[in-house]
N, C-alpha and C. Protein backbone atom coordinates (compact mmCIF):
# COMPACT_ATOMS: atom_id res chain seq x y z
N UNK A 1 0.85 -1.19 0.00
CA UNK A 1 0.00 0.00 0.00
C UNK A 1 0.88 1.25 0.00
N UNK A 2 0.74 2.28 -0.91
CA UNK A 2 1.29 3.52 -1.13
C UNK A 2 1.21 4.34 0.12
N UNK A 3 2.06 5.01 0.65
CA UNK A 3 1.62 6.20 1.10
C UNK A 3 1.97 7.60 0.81
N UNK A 4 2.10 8.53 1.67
CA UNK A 4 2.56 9.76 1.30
C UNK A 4 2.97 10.63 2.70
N UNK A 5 4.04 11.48 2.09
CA UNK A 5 4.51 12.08 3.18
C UNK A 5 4.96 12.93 2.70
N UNK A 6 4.33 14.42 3.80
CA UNK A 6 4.69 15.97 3.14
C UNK A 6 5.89 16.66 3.71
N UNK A 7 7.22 17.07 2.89
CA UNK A 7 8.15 17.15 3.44
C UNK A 7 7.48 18.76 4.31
N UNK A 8 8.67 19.40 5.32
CA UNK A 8 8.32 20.16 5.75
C UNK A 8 7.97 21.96 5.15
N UNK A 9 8.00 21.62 4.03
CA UNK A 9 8.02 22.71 3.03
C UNK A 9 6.43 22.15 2.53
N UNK A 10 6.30 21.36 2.16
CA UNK A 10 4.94 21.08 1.52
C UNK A 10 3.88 21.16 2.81
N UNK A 11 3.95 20.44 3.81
CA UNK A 11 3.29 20.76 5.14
C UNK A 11 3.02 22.10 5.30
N UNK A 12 4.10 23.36 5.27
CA UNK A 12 3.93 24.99 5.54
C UNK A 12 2.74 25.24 4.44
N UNK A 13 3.22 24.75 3.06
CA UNK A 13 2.33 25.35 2.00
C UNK A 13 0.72 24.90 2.41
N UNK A 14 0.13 23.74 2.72
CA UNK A 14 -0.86 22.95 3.11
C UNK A 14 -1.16 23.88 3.74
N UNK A 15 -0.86 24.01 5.11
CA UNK A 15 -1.75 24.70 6.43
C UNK A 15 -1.67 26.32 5.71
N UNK A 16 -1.40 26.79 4.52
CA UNK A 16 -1.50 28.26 4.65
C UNK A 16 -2.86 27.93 3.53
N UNK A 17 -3.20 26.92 3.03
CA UNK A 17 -4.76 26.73 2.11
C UNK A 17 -5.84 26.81 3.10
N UNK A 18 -6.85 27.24 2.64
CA UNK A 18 -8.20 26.87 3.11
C UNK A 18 -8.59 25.69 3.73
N UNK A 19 -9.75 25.69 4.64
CA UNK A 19 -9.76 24.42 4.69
C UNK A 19 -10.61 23.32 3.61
N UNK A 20 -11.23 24.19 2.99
CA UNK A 20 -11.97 24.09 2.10
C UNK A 20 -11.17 23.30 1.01
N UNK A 21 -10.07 23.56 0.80
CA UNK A 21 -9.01 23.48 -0.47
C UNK A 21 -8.06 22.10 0.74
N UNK A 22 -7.99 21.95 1.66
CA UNK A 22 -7.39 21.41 2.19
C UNK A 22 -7.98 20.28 2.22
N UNK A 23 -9.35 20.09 2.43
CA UNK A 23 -10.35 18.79 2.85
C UNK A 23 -10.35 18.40 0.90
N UNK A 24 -10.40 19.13 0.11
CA UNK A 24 -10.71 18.92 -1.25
C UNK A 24 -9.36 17.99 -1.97
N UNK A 25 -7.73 18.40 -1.35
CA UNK A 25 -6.91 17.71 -1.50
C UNK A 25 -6.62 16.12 -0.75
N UNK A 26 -6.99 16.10 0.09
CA UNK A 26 -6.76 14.81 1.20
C UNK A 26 -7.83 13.97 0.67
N UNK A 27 -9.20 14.37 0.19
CA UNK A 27 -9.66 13.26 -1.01
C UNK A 27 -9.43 12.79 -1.56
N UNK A 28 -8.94 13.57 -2.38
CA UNK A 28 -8.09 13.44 -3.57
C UNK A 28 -6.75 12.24 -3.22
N UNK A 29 -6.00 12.84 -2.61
CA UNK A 29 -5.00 12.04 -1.91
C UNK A 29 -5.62 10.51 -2.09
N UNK A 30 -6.45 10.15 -0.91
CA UNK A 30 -7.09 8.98 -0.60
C UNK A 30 -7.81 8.35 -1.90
N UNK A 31 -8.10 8.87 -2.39
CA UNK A 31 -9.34 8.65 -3.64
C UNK A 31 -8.35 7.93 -4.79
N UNK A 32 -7.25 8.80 -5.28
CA UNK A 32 -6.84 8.67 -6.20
C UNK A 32 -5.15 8.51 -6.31
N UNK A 33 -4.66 9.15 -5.78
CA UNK A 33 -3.22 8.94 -5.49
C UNK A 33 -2.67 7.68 -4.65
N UNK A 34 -3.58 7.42 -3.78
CA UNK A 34 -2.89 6.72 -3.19
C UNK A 34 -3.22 4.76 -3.52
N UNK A 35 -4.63 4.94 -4.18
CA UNK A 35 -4.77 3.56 -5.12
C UNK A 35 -4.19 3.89 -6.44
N UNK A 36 -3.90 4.41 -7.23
CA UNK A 36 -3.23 4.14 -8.15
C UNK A 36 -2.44 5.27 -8.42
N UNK A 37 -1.17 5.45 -7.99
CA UNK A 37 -0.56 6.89 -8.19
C UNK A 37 0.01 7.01 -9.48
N UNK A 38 0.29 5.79 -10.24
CA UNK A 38 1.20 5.91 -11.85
C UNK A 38 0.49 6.38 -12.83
N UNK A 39 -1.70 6.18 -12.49
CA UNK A 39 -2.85 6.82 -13.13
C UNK A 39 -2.55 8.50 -13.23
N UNK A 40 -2.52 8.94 -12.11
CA UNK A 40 -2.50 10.53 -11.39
C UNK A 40 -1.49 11.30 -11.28
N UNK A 41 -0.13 10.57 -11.43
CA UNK A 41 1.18 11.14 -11.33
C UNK A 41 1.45 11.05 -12.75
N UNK A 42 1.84 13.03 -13.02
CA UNK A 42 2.47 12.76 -14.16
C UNK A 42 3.38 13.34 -14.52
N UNK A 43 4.90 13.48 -15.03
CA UNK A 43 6.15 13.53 -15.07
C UNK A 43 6.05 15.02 -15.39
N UNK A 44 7.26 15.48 -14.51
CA UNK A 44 7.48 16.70 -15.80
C UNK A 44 8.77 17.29 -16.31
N UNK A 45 8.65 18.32 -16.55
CA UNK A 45 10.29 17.74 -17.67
C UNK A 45 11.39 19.40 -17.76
N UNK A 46 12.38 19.35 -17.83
CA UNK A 46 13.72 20.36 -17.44
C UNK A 46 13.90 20.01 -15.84
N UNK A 47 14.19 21.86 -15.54
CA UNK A 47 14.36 21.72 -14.15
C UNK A 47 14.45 20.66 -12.93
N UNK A 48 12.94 20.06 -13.44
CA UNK A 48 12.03 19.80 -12.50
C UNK A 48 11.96 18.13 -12.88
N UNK A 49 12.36 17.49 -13.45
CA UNK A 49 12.53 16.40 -14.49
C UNK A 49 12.09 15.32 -13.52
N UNK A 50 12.82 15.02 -12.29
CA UNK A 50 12.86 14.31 -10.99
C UNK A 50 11.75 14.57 -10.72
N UNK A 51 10.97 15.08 -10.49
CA UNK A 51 9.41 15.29 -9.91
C UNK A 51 7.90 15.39 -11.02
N UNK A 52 7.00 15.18 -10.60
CA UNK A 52 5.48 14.59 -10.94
C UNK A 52 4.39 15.77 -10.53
N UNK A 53 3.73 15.67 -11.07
CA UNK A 53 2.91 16.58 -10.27
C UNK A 53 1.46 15.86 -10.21
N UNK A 54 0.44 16.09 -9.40
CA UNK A 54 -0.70 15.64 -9.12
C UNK A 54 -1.47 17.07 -9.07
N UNK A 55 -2.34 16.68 -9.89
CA UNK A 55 -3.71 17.86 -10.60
C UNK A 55 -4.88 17.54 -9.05
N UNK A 56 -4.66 18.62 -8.51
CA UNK A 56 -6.22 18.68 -8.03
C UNK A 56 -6.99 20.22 -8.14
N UNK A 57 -7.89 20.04 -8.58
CA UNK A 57 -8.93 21.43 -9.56
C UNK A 57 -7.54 22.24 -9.56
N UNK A 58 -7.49 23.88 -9.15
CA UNK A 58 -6.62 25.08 -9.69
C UNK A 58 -5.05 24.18 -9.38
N UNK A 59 -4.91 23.47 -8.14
CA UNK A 59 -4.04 23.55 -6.85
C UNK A 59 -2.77 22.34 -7.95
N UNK A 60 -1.79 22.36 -7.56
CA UNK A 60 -0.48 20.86 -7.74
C UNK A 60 -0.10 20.64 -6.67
N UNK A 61 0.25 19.63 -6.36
CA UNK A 61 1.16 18.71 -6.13
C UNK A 61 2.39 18.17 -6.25
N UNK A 62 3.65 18.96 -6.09
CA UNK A 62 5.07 18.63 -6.90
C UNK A 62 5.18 17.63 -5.69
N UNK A 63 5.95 16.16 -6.53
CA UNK A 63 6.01 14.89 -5.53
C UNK A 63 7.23 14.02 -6.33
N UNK A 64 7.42 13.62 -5.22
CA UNK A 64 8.89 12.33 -5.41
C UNK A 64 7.89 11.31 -5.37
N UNK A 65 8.46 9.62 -6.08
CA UNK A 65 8.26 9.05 -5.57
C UNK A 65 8.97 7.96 -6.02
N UNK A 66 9.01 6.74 -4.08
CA UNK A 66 9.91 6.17 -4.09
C UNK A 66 9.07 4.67 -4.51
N UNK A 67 9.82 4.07 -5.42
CA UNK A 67 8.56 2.69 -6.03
C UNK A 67 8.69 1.45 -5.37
N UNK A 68 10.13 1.73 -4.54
CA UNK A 68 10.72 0.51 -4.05
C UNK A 68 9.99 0.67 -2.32
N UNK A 69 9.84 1.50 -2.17
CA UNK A 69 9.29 1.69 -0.65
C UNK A 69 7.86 1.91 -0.78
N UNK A 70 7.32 2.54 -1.64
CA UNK A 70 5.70 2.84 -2.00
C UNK A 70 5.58 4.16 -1.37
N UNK A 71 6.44 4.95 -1.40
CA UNK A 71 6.30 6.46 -0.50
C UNK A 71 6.09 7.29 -1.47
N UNK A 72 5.08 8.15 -1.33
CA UNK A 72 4.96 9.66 -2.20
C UNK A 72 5.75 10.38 -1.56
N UNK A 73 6.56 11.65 -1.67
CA UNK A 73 6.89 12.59 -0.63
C UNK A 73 6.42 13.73 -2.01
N UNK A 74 5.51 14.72 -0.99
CA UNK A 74 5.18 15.72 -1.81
C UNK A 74 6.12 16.79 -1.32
N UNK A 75 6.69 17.54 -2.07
CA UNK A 75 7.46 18.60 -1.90
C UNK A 75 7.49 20.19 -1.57
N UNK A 76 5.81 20.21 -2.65
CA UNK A 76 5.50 21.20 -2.97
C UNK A 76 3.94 21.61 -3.34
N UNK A 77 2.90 22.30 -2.24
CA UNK A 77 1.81 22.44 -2.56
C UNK A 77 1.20 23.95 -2.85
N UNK A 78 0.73 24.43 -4.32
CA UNK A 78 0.53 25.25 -4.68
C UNK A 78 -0.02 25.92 -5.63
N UNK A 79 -1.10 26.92 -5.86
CA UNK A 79 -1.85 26.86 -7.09
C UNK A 79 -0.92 26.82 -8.28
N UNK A 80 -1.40 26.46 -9.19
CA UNK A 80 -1.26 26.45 -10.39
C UNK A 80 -0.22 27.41 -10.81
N UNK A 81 -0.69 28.67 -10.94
CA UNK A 81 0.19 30.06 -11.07
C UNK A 81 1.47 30.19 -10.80
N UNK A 82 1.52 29.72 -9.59
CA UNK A 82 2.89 29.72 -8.29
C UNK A 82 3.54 27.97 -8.64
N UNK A 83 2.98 27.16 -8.33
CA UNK A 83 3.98 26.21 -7.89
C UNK A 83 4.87 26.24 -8.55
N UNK A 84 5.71 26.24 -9.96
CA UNK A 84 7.15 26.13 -10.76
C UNK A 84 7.33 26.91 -10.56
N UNK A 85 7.43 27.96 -9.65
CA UNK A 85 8.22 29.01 -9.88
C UNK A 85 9.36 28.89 -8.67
């Protein structure tokens, strides 16, 4: 079974969302990431090449993940606009 774990940078970004936006991600999480994350995770490419991102409505998800342990570590939580930057 997959899990996930928010480094302490992705944790800060989390608690500064809504809770609204907060309860809407941890669904998500449960719903979809965490039964099938290779569906929902999807690569992305320069910089950032090493990391995935996970779509929930405006918001991402920048995430590691480890295949041999089944760990997500999300890195980075942030609308759309903001997160690559």
């Amino acid at each position: 079974m997959w899990q996930v774990q928010f480094t302490k940078r992705a944790d800060k970004d989390f608690s500064k969302l809504t809770p609204e936006i907060r309860k809407r991600i941890d669904k998500a999480i449960e719903e979809k990431l965490l039964t099938n994350p290779d569906k929902y995770l999807v690569g992305l490419v320069g910089e950032l090449s090493d990391l995935y991102k996970f779509r929930v409505g405006d918001y991402r998800l920048l995430c590691s993940k480890d295949g041999q342990r089944l760990i997500i570590h999300v890195v980075k939580v942030a609308h759309r606009k903001e997160v690559y930057h």
